[in-house]
PDB file of N, CA and C in Angstrom:
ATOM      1  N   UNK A   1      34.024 -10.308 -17.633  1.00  0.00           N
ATOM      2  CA  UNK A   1      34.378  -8.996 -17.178  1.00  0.00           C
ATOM      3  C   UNK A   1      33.876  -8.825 -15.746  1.00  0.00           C
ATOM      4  N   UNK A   2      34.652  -8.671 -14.793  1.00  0.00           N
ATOM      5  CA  UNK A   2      34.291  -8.743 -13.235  1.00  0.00           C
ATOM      6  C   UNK A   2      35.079  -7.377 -13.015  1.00  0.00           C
ATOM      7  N   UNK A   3      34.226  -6.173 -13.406  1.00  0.00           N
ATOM      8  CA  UNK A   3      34.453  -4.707 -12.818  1.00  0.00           C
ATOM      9  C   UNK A   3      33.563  -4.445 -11.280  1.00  0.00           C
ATOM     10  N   UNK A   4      34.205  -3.681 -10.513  1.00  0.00           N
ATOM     11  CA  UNK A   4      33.955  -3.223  -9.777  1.00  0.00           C
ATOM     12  C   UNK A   4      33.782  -2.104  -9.242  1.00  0.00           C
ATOM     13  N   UNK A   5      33.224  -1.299  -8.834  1.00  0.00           N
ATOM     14  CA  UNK A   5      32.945   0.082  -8.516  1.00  0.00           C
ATOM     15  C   UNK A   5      31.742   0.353  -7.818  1.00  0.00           C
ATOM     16  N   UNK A   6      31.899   1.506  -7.201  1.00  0.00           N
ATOM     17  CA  UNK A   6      31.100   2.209  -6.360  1.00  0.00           C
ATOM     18  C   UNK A   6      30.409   2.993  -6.470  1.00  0.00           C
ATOM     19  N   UNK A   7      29.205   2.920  -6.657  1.00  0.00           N
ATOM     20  CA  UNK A   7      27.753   4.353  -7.093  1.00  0.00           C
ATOM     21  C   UNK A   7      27.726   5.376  -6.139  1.00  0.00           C
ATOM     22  N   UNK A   8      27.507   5.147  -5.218  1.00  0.00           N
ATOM     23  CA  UNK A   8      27.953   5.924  -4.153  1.00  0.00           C
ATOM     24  C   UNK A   8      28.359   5.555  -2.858  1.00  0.00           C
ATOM     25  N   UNK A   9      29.348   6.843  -1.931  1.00  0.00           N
ATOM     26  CA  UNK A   9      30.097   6.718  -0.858  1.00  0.00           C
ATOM     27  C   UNK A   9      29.096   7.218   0.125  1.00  0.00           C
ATOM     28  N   UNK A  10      30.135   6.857   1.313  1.00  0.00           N
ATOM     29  CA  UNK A  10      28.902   7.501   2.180  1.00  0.00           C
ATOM     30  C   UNK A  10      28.813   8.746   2.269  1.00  0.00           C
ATOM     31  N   UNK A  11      29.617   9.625   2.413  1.00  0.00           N
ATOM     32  CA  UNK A  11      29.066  10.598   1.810  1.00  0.00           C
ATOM     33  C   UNK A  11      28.329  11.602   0.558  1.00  0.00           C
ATOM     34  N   UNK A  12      28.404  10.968  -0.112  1.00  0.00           N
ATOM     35  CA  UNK A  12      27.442  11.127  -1.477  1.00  0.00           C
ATOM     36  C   UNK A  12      26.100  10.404  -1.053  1.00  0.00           C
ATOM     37  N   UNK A  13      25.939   9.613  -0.020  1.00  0.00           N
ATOM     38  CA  UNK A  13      24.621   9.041   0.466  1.00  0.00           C
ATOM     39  C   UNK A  13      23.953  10.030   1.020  1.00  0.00           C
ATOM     40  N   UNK A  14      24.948  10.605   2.194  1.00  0.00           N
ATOM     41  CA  UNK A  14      24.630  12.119   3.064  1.00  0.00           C
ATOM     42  C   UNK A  14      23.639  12.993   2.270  1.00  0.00           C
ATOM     43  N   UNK A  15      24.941  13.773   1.160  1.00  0.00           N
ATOM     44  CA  UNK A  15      24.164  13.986   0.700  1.00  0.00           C
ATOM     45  C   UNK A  15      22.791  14.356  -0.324  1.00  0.00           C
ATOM     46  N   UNK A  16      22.657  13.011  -1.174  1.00  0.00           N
ATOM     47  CA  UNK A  16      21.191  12.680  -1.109  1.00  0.00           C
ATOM     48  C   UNK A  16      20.256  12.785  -0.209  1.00  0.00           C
ATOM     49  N   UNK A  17      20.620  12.224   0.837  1.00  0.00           N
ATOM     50  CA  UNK A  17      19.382  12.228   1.523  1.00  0.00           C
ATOM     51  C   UNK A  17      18.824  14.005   2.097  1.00  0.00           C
ATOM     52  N   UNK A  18      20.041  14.262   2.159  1.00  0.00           N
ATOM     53  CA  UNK A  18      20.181  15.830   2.901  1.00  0.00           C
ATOM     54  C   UNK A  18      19.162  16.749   1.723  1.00  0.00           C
ATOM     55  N   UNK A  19      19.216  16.414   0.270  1.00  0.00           N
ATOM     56  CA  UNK A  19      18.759  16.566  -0.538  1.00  0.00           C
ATOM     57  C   UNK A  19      17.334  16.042  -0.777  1.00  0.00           C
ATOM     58  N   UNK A  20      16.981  14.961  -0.476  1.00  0.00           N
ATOM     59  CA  UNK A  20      15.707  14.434  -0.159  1.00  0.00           C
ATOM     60  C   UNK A  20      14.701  15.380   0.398  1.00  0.00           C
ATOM     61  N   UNK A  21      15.741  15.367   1.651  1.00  0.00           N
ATOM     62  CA  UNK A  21      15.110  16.363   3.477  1.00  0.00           C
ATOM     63  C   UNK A  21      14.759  17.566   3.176  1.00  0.00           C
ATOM     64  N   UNK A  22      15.270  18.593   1.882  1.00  0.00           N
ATOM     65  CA  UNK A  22      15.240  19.864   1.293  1.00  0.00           C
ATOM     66  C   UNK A  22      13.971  19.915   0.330  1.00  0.00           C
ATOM     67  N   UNK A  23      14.064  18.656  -0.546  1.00  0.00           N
ATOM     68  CA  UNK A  23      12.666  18.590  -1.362  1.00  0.00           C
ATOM     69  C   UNK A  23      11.460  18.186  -0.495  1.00  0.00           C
ATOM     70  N   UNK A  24      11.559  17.473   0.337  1.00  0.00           N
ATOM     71  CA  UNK A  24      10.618  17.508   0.972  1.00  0.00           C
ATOM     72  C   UNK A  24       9.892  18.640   1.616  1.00  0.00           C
ATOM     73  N   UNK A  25      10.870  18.763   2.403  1.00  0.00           N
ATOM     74  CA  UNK A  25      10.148  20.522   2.685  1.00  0.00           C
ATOM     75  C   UNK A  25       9.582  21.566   1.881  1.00  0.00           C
ATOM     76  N   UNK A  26      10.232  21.929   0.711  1.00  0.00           N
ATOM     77  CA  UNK A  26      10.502  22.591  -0.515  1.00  0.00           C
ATOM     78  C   UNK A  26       9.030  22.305  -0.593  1.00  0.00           C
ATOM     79  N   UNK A  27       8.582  21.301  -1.087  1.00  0.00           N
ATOM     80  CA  UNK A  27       7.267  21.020  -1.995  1.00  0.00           C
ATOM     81  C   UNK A  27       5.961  21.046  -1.317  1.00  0.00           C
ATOM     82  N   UNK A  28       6.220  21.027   0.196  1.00  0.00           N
ATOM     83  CA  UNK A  28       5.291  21.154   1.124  1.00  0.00           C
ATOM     84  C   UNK A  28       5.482  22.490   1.553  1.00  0.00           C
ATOM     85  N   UNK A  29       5.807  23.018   1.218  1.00  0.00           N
ATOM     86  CA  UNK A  29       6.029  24.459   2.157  1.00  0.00           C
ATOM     87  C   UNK A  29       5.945  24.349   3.705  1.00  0.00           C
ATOM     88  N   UNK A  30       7.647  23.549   4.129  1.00  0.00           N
ATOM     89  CA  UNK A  30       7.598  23.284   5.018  1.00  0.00           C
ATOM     90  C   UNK A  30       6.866  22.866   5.718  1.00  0.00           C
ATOM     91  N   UNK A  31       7.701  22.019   7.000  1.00  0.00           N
ATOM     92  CA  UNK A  31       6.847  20.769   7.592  1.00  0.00           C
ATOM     93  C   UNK A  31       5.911  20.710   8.361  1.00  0.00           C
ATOM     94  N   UNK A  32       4.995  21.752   8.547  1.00  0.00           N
ATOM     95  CA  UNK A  32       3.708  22.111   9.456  1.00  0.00           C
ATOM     96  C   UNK A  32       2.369  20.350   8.859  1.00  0.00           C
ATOM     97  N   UNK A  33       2.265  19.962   8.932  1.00  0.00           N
ATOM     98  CA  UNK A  33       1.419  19.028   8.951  1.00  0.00           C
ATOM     99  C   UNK A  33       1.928  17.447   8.445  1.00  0.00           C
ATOM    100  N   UNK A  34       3.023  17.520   8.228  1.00  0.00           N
ATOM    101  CA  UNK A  34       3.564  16.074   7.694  1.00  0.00           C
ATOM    102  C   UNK A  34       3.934  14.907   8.338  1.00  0.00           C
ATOM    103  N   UNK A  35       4.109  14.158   8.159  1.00  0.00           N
ATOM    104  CA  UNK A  35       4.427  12.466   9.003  1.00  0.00           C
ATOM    105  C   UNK A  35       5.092  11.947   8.206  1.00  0.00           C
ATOM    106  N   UNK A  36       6.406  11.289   8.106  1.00  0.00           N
ATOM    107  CA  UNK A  36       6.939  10.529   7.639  1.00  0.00           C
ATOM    108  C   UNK A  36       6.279   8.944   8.231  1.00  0.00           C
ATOM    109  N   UNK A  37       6.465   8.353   6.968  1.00  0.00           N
ATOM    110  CA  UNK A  37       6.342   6.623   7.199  1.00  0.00           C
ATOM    111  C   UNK A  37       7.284   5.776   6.224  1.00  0.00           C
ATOM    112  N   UNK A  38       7.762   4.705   6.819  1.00  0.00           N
ATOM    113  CA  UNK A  38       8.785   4.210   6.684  1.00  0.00           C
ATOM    114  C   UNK A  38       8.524   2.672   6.363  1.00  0.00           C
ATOM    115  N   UNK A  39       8.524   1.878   4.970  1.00  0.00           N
ATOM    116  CA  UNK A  39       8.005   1.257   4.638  1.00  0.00           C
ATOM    117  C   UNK A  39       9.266   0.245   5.230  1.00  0.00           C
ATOM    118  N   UNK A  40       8.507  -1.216   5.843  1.00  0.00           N
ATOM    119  CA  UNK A  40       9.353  -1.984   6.579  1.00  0.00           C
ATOM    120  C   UNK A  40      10.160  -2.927   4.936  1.00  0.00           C
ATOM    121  N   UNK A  41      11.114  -2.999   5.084  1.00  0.00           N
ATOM    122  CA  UNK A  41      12.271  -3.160   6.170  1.00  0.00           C
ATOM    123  C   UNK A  41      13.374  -1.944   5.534  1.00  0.00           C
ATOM    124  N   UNK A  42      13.646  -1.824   4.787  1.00  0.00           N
ATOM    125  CA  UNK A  42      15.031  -0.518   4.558  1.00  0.00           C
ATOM    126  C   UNK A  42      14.249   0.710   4.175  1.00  0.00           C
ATOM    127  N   UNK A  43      13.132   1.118   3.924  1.00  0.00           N
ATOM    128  CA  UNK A  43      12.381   2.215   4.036  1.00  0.00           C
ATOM    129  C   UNK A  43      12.105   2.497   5.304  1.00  0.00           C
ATOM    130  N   UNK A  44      12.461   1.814   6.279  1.00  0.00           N
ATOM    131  CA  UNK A  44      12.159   2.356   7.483  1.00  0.00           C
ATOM    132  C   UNK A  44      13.236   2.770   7.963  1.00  0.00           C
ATOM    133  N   UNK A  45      14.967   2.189   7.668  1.00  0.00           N
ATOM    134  CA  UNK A  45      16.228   3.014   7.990  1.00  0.00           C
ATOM    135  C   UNK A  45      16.160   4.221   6.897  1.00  0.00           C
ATOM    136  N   UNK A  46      15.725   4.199   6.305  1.00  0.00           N
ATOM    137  CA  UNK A  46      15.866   6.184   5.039  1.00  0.00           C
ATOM    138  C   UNK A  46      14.899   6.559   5.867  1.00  0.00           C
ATOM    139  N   UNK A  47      13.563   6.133   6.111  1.00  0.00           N
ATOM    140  CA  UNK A  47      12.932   7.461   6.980  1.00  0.00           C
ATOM    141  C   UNK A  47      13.713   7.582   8.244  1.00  0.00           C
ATOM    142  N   UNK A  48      14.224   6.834   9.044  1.00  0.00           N
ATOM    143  CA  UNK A  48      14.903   7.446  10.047  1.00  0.00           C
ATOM    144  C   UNK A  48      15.525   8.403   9.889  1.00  0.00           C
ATOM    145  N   UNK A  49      16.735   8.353   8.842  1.00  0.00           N
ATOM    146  CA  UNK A  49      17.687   9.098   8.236  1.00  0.00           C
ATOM    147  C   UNK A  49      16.886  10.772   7.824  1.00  0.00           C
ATOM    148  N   UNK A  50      16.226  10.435   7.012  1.00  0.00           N
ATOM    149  CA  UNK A  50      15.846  11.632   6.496  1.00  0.00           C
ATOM    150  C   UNK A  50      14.732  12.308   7.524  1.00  0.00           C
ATOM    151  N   UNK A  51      14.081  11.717   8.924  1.00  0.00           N
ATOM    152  CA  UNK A  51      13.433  12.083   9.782  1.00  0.00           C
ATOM    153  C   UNK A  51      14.889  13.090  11.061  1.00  0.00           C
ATOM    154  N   UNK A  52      15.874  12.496  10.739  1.00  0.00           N
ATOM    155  CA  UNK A  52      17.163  13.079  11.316  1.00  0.00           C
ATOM    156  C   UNK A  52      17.348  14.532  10.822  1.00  0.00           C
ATOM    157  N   UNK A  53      17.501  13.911   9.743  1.00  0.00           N
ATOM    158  CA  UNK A  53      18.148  15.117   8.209  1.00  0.00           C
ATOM    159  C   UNK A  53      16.558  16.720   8.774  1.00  0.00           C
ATOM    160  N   UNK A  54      15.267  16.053   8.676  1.00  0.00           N
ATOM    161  CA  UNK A  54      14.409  17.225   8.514  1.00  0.00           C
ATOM    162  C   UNK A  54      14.455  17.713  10.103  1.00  0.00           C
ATOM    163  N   UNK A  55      15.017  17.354  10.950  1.00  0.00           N
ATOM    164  CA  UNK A  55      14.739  17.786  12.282  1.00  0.00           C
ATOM    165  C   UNK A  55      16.088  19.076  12.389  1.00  0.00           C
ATOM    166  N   UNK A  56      17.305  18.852  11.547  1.00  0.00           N
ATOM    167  CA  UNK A  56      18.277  19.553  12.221  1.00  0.00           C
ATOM    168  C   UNK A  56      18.343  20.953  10.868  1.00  0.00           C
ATOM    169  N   UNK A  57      17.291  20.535   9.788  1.00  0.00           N
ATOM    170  CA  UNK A  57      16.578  21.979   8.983  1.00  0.00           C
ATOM    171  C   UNK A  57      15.951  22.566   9.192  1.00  0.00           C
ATOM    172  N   UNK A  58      14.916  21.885   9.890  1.00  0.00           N
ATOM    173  CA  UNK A  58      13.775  22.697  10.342  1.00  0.00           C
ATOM    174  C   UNK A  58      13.578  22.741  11.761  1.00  0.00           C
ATOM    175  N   UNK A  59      14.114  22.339  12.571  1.00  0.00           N
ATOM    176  CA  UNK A  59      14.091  22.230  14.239  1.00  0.00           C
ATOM    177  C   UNK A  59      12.803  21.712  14.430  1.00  0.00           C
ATOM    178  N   UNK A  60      12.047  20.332  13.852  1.00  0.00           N
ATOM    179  CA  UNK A  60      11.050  20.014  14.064  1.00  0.00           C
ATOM    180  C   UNK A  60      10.830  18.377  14.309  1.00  0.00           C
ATOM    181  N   UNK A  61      10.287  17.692  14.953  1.00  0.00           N
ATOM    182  CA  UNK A  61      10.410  16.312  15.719  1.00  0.00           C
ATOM    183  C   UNK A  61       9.008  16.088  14.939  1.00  0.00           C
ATOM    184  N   UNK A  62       8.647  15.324  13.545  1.00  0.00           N
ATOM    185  CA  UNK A  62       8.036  15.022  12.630  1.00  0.00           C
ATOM    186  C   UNK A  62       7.555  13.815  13.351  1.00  0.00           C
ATOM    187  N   UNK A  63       6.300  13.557  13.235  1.00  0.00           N
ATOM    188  CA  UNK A  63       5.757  11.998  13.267  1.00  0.00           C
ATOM    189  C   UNK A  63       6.494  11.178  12.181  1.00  0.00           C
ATOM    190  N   UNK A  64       6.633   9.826  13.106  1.00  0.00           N
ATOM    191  CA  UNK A  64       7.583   8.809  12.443  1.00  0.00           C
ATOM    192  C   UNK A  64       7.138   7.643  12.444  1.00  0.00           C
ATOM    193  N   UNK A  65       6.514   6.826  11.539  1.00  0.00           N
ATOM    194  CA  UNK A  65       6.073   5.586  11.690  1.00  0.00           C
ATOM    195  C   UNK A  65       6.739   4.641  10.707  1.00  0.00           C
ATOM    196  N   UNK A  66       6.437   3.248  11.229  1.00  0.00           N
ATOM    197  CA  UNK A  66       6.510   2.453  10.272  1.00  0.00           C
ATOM    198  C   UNK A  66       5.368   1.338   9.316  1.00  0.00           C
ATOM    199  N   UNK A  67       5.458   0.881   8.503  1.00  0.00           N
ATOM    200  CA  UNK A  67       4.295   0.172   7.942  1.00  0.00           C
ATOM    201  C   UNK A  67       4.575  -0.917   7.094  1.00  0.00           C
ATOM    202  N   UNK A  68       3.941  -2.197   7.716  1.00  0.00           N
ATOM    203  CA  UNK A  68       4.203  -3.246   6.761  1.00  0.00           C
ATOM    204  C   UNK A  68       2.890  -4.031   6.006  1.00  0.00           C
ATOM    205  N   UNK A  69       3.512  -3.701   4.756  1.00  0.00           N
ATOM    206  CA  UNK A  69       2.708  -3.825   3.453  1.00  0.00           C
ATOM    207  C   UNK A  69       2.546  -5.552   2.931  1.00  0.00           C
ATOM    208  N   UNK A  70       3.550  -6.317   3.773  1.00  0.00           N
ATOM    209  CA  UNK A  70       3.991  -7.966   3.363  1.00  0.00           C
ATOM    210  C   UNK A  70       2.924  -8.538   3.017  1.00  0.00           C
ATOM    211  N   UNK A  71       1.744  -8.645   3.227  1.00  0.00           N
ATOM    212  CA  UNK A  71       0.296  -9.042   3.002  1.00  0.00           C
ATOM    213  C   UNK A  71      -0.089  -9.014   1.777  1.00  0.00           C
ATOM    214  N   UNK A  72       0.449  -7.351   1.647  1.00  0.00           N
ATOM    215  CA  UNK A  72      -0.706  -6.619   0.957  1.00  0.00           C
ATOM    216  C   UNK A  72      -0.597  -6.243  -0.697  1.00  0.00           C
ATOM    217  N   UNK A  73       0.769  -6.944  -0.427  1.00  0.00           N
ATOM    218  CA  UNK A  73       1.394  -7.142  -1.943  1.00  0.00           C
ATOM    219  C   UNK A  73       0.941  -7.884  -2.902  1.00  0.00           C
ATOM    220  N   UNK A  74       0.798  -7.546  -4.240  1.00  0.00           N
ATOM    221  CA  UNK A  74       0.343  -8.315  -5.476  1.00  0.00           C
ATOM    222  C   UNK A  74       1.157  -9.720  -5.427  1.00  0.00           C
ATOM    223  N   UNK A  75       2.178  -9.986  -5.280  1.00  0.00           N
ATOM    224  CA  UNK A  75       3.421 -11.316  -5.186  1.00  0.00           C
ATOM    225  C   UNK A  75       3.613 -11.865  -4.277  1.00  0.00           C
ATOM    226  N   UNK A  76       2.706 -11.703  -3.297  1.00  0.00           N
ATOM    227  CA  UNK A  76       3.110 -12.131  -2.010  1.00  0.00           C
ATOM    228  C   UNK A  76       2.934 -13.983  -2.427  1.00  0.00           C
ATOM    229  N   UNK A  77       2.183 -14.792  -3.065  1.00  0.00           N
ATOM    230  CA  UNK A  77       2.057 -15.421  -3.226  1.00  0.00           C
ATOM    231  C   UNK A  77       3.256 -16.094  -3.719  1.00  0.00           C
ATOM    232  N   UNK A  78       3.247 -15.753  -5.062  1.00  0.00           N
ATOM    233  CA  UNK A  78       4.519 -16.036  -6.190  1.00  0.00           C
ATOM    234  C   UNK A  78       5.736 -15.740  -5.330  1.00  0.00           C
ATOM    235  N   UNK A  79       6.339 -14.897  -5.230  1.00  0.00           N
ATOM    236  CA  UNK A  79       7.218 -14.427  -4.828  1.00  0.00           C
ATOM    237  C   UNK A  79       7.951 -15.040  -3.519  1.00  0.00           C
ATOM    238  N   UNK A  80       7.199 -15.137  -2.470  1.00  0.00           N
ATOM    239  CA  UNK A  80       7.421 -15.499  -1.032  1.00  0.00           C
ATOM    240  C   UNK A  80       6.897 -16.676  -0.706  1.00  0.00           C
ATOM    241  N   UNK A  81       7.565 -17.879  -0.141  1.00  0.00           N
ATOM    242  CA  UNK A  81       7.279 -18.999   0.137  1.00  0.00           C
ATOM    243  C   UNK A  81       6.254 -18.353   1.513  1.00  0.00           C
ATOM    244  N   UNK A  82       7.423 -18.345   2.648  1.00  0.00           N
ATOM    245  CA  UNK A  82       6.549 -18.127   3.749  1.00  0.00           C
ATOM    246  C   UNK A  82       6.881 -16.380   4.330  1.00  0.00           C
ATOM    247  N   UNK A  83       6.045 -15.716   3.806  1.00  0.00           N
ATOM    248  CA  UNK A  83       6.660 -14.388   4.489  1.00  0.00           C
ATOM    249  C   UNK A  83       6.753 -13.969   5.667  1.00  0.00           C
ATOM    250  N   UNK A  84       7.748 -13.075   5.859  1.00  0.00           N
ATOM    251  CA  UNK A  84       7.964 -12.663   7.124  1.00  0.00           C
ATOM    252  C   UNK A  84       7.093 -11.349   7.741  1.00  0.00           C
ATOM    253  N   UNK A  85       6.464 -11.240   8.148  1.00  0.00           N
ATOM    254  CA  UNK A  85       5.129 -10.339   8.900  1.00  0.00           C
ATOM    255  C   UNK A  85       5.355  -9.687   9.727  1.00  0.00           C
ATOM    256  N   UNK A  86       5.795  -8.284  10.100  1.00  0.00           N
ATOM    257  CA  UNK A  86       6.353  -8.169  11.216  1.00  0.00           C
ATOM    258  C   UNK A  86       5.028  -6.582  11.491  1.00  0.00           C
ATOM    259  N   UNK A  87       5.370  -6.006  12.428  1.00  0.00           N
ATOM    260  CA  UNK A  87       4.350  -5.135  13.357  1.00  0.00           C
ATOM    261  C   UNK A  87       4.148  -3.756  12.616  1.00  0.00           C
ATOM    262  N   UNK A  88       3.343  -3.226  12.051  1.00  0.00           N
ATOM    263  CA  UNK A  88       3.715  -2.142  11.457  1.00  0.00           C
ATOM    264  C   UNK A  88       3.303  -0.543  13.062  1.00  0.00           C
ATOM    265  N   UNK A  89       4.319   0.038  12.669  1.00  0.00           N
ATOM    266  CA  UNK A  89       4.183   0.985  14.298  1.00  0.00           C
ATOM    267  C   UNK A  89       3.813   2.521  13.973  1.00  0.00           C
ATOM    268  N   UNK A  90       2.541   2.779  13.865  1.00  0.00           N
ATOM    269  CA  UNK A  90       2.053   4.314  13.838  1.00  0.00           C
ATOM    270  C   UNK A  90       1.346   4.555  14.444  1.00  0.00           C
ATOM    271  N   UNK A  91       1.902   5.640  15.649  1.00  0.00           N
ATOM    272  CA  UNK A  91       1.316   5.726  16.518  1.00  0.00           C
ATOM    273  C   UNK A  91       0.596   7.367  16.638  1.00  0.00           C
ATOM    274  N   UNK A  92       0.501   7.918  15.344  1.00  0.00           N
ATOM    275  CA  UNK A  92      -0.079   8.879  15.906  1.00  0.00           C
ATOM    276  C   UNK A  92      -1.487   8.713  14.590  1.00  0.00           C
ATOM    277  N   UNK A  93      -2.118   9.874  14.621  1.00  0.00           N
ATOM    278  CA  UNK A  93      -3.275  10.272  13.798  1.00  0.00           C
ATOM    279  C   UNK A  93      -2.654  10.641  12.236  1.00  0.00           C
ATOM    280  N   UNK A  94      -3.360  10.020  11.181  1.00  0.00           N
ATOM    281  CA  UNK A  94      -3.180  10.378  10.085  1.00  0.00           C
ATOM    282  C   UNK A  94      -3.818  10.789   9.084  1.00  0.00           C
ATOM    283  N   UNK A  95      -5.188  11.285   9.984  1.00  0.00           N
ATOM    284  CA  UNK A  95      -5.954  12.044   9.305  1.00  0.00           C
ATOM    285  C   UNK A  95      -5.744  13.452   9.119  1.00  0.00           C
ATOM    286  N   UNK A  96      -5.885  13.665   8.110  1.00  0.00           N
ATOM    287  CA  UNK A  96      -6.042  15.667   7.515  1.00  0.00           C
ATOM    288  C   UNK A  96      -4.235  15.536   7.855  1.00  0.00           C
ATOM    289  N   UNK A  97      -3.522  14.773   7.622  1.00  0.00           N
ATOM    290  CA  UNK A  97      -1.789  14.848   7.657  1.00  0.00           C
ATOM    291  C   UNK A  97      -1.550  14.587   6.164  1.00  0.00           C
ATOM    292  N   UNK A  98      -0.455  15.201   5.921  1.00  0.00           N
ATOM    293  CA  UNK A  98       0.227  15.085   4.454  1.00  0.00           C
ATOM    294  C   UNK A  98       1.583  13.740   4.661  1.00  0.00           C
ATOM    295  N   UNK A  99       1.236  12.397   4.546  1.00  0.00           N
ATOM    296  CA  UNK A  99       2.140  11.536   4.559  1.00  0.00           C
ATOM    297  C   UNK A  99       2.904  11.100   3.954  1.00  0.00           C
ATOM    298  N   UNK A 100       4.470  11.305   3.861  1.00  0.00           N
ATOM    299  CA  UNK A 100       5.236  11.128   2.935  1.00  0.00           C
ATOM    300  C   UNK A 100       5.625   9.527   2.985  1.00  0.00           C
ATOM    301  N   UNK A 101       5.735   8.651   2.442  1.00  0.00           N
ATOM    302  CA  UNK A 101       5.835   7.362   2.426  1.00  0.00           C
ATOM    303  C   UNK A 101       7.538   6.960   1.765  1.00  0.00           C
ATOM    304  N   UNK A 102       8.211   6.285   2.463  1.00  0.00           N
ATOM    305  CA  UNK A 102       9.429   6.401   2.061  1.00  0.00           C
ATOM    306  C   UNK A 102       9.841   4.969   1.948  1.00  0.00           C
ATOM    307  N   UNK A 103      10.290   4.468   0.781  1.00  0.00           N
ATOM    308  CA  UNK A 103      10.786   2.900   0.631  1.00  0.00           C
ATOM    309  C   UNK A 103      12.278   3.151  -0.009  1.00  0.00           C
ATOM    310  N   UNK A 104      12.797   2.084  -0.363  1.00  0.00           N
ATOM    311  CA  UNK A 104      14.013   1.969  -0.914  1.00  0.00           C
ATOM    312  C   UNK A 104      14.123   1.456  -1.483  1.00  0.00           C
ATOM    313  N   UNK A 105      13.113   0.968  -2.578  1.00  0.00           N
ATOM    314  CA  UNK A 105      12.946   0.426  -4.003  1.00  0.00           C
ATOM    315  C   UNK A 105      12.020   1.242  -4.881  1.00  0.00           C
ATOM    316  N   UNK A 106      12.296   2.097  -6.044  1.00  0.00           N
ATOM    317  CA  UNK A 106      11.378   2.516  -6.857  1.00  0.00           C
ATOM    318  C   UNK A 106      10.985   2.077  -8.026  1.00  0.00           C
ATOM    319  N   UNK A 107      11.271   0.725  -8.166  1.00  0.00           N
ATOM    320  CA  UNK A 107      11.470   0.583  -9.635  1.00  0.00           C
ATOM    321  C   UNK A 107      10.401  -0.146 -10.134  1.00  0.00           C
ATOM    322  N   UNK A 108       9.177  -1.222  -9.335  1.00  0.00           N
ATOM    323  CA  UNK A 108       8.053  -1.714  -9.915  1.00  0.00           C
ATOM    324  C   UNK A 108       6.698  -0.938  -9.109  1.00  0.00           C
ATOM    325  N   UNK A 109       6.837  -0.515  -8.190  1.00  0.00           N
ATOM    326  CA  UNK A 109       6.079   0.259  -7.264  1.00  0.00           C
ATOM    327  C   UNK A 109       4.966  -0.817  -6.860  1.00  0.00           C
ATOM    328  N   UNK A 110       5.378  -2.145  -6.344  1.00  0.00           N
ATOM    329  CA  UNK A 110       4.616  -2.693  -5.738  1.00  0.00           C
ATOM    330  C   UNK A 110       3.845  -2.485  -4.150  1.00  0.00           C
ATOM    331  N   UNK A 111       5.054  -1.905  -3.847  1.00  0.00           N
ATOM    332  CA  UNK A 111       5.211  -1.583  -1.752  1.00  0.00           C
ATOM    333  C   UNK A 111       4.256  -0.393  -1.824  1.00  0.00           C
ATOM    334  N   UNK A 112       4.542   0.292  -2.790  1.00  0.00           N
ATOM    335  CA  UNK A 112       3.675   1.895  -2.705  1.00  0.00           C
ATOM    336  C   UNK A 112       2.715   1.473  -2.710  1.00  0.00           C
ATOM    337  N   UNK A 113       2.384   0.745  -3.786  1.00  0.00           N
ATOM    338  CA  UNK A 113       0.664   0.486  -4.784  1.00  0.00           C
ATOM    339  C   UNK A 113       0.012  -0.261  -3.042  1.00  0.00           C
ATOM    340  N   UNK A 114       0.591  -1.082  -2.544  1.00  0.00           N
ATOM    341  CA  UNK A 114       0.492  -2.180  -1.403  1.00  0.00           C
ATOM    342  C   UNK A 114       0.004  -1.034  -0.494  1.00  0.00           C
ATOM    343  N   UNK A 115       0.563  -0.471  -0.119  1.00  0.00           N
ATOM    344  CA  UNK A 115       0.246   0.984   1.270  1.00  0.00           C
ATOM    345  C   UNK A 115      -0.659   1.761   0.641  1.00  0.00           C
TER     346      UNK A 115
END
């Protein structure tokens, strides 16, 4: 059986994320102290996205970083012959900040547990 189909379009991606950008705020009571971070490598294109999405809700230019966890992972061993290591970029203060951490895998929570 070789079915094919589509979970979602790009616009049904929209909006999710647009939906994301709403809970986020929502649960923080708006974005007065928050930082997005963007777990490398496709957690760092959704925080872009949703760093887009919270700027044109709230008219606010959020700290935006990125962070790589490749090290710091339980599997790095097993898993990865030779991993790829790349720069993690946060450049502001993240103390007394409420940091939302954004990846694009939820399903063993290794990257989270890792950060």
């Amino acid at each position: 059986m070789n079915e094919s189909f589509k979970l979602v379009d790009k616009e049904g991606l929209d909006r999710i994320l647009t939906r994301i950008a709403h809970e986020i705020l929502e649960k923080n009571k708006g974005s007065q102290n928050l930082a997005l971070i963007g777990m490398r490598t496709r957690g760092e294109f959704l925080a872009k996205r949703i760093h887009e999405k919270i700027k044109l809700i709230d008219n606010v230019d959020l700290p935006l970083g990125v962070l790589d966890v490749t090290l710091s992972r339980d599997d790095v061993r097993t898993r990865m012959k030779q991993p790829e290591v790349s720069v993690s970029d946060i450049t502001f203060d993240i103390n007394e900040k409420d940091v939302i951490l954004i990846d694009d895998v939820l399903y063993t929570g290794r990257t989270v547990r890792s950060a």
